[in-house]
N, C-alpha and C. Protein backbone atom coordinates (compact mmCIF):
# COMPACT_ATOMS: atom_id res chain seq x y z
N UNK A 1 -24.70 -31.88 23.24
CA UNK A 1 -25.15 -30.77 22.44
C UNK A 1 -24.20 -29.57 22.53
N UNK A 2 -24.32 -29.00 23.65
CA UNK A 2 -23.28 -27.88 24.01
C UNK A 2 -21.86 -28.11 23.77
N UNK A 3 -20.61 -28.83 23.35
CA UNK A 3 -19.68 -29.50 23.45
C UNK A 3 -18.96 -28.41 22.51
N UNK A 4 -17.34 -27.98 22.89
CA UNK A 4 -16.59 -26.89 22.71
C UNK A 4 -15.74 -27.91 21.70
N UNK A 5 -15.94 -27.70 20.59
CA UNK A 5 -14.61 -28.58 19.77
C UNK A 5 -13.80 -27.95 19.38
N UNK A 6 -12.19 -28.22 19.76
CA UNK A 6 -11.56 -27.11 19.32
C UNK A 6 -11.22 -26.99 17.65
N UNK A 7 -10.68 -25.90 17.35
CA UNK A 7 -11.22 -25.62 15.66
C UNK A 7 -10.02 -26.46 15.26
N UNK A 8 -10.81 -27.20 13.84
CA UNK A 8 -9.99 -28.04 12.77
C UNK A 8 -8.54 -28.00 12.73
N UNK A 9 -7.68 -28.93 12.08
CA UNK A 9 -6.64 -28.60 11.60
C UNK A 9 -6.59 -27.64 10.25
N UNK A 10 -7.37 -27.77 9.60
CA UNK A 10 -7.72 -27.23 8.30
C UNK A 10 -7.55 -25.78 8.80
N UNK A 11 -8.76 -25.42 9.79
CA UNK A 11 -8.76 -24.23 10.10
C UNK A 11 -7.41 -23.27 11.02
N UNK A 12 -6.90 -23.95 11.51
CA UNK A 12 -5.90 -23.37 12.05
C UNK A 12 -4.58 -22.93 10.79
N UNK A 13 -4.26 -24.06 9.96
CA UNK A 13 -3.47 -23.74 9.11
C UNK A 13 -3.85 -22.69 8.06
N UNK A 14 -5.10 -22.63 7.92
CA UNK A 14 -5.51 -21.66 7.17
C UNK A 14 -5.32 -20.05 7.84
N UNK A 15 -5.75 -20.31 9.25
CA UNK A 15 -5.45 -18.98 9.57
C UNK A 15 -3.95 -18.80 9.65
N UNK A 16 -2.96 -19.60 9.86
CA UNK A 16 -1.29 -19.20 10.17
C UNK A 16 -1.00 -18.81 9.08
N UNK A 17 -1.77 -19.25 7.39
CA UNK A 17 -1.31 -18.61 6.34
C UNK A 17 -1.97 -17.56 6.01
N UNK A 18 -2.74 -17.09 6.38
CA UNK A 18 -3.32 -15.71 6.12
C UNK A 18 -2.76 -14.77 6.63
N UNK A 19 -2.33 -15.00 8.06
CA UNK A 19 -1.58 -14.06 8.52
C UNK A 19 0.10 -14.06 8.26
N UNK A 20 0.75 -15.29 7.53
CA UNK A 20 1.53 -14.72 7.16
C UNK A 20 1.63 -13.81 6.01
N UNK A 21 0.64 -13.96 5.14
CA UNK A 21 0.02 -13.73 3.62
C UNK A 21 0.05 -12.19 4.22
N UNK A 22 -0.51 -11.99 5.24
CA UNK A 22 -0.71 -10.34 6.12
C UNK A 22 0.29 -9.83 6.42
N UNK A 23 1.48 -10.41 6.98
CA UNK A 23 2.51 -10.06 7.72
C UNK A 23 3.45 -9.49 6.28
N UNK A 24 3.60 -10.57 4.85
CA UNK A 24 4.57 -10.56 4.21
C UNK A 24 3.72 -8.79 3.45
N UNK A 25 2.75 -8.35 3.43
CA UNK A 25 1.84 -7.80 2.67
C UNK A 25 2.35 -6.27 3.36
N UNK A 26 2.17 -6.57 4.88
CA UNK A 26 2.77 -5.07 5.71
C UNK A 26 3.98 -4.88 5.41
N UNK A 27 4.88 -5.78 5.26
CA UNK A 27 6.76 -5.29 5.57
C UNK A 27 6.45 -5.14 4.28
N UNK A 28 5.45 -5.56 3.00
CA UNK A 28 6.40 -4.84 1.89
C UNK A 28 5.53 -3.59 1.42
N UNK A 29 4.95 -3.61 2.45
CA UNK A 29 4.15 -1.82 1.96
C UNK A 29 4.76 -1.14 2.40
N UNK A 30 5.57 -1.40 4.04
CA UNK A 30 5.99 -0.40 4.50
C UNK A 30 7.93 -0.25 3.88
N UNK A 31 8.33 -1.01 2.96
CA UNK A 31 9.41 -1.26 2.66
C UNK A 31 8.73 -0.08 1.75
N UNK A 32 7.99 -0.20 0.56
CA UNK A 32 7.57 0.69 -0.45
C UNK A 32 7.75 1.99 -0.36
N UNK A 33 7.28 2.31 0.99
CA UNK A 33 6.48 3.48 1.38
C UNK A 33 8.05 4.17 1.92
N UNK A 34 9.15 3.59 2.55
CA UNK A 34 9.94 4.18 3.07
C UNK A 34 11.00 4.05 1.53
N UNK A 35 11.14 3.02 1.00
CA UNK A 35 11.93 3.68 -0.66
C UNK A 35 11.83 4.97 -1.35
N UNK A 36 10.29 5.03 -1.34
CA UNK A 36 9.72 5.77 -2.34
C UNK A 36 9.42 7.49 -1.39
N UNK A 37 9.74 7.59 -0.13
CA UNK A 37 9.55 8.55 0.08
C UNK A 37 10.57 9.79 0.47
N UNK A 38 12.21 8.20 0.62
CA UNK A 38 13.24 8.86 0.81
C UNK A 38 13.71 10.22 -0.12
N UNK A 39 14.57 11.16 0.11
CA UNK A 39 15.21 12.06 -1.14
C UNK A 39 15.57 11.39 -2.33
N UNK A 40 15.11 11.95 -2.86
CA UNK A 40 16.06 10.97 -4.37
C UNK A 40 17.88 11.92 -4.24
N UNK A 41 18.14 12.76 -3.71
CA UNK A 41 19.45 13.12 -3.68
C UNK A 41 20.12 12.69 -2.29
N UNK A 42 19.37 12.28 -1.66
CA UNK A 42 20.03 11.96 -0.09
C UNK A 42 20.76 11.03 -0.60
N UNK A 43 22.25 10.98 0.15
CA UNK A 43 23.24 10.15 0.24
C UNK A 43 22.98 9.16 0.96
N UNK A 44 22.89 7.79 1.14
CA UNK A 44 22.68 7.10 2.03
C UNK A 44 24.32 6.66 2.47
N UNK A 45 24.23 5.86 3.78
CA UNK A 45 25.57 6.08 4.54
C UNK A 45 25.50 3.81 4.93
N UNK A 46 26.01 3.31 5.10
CA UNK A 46 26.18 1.99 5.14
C UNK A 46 27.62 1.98 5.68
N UNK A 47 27.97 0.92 7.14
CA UNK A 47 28.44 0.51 7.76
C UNK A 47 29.56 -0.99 6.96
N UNK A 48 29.18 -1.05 5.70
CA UNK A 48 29.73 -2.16 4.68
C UNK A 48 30.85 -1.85 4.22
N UNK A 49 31.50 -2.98 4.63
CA UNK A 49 33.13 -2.21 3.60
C UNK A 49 33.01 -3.01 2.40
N UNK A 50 31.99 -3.70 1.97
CA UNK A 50 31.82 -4.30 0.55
C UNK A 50 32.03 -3.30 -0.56
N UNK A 51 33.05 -3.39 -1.37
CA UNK A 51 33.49 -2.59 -2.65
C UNK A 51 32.02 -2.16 -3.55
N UNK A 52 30.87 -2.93 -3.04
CA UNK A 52 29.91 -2.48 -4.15
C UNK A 52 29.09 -1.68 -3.55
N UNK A 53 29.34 -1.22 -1.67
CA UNK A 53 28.40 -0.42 -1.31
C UNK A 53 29.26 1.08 -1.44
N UNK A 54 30.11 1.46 -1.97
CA UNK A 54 30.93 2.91 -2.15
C UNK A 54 30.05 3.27 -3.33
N UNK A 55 30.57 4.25 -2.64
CA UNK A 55 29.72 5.44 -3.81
C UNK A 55 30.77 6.15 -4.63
N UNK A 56 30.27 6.81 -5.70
CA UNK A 56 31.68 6.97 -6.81
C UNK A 56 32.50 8.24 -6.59
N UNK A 57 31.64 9.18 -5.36
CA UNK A 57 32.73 10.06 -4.41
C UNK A 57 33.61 9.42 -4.26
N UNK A 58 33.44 8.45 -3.33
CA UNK A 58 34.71 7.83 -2.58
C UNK A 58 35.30 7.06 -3.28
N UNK A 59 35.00 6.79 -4.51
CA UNK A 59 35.78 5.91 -5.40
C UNK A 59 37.17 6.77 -6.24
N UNK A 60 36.41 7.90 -6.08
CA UNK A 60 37.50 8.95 -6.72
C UNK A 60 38.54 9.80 -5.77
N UNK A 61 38.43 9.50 -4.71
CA UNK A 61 39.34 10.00 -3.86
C UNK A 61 40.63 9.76 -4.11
């Protein structure tokens, strides 16, 4: 009667996708939230020497 069964396969996979469903849901609120709250005139600064991360200051130097 008393007997501890541990929970389903069903149920376990269901919960690993909910919480990724949770996880993917936080990084892109908090991705949102830090886009949208930056300056819209702040310069941002990148460590990339990729030709497409310059900005058109430095393009005109």
């Amino acid at each position: 009667m008393g007997k501890n069964h541990p929970p389903s396969r069903n149920s376990l996979e269901n919960e690993v996708i909910v919480a990724v469903i949770a996880l993917y849901l936080l990084l892109a609120i908090v991705m949102s939230v830090v886009h949208y709250t930056q300056p819209s005139e702040q310069e941002t600064t990148t460590s990339s020497t990729s030709p497409s991360h310059t900005t058109q200051k430095s393009k005109a130097r």
